[in-house]
Protein backbone atom coordinates (compact mmCIF):
# COMPACT_ATOMS: atom_id res chain seq x y z
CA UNK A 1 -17.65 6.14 -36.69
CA UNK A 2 -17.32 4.88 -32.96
CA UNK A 3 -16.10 7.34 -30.38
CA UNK A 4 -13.13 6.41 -28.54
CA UNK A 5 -13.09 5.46 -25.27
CA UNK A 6 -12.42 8.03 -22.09
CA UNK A 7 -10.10 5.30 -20.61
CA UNK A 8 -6.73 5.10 -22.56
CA UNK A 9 -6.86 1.49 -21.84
CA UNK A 10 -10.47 1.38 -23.31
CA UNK A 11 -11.43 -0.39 -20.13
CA UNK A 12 -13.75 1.56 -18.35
CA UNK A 13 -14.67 -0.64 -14.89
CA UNK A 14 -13.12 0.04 -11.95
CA UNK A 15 -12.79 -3.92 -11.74
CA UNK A 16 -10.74 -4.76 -14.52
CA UNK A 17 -7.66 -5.61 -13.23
CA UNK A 18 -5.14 -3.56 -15.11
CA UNK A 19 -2.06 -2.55 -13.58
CA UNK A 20 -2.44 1.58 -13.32
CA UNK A 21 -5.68 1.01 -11.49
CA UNK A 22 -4.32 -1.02 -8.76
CA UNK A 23 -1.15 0.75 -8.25
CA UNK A 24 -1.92 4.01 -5.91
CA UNK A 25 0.69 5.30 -3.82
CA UNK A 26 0.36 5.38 0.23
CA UNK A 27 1.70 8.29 1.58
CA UNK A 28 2.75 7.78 5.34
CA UNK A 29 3.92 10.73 8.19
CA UNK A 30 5.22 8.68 11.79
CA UNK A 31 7.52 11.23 12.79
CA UNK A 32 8.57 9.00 15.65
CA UNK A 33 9.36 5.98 13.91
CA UNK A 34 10.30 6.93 10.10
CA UNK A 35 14.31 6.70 9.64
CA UNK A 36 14.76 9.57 6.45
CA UNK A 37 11.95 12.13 5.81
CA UNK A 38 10.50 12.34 1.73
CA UNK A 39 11.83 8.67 1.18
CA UNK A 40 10.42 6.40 -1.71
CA UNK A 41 9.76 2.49 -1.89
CA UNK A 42 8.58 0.89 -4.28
CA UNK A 43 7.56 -2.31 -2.12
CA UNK A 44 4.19 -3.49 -2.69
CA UNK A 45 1.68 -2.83 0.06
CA UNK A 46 -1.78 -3.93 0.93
CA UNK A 47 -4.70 -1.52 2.46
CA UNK A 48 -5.35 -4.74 5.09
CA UNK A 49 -1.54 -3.60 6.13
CA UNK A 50 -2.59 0.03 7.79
CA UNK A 51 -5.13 -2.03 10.30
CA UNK A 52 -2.13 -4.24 10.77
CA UNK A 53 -0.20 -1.44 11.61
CA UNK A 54 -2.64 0.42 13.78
CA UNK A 55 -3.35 -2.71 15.87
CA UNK A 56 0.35 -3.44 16.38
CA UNK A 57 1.40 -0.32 17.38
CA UNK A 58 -1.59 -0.33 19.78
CA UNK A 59 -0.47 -3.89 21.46
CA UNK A 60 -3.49 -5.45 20.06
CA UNK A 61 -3.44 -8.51 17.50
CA UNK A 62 -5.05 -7.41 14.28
CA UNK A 63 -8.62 -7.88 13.31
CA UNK A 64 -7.19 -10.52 10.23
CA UNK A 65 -4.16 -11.85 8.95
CA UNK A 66 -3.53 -10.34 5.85
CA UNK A 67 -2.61 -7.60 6.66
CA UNK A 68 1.36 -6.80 7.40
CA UNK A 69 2.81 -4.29 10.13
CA UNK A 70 4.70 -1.11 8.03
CA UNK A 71 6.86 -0.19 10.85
CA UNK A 72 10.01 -2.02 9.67
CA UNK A 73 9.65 -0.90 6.15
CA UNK A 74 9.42 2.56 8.03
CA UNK A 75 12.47 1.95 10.04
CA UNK A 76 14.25 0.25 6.51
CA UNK A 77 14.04 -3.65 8.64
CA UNK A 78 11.95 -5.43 6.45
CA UNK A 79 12.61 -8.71 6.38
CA UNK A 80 10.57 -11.37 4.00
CA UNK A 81 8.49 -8.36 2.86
CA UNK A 82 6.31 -9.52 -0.33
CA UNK A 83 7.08 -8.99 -3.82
């Protein structure tokens, strides 16, 4: 008899694309800018998008383009955010 698989999913490599592997949570503390404290969103975000951020808040224009500045869904502004 086979032994199950560790992975529920019985996929085992970090590069199969299933969807509890690529959803992680990004926790974020800007005092200065956030509008409510503890808030959730559920809005997709990118790792290229916290370079983004860092270069825009430092006045500089970011090292690539894929990334997207957090600050307005910080500040609740976001406007054509992605899905």
């Amino acid at each position: 008899m086979r032994k199950p698989s560790r992975a529920s999913n019985r996929l085992s490599d970090k590069d199969a694309p299933y969807e509890p592997s690529i959803r992680v949570p990004l926790l974020v503390r800007w005092d200065a800018i956030a509008d409510q404290p503890g808030r959730l969103d559920n809005r997709l975000v990118i790792n290229a998008d916290v370079a983004a951020t860092i270069a825009a808040a430092a006045g500089i224009d970011p090292p690539h383009h894929d990334g997207l500045d957090l600050r307005p869904l910080l500040t609740r502004t976001p406007s054509g955010w992605r899905d």
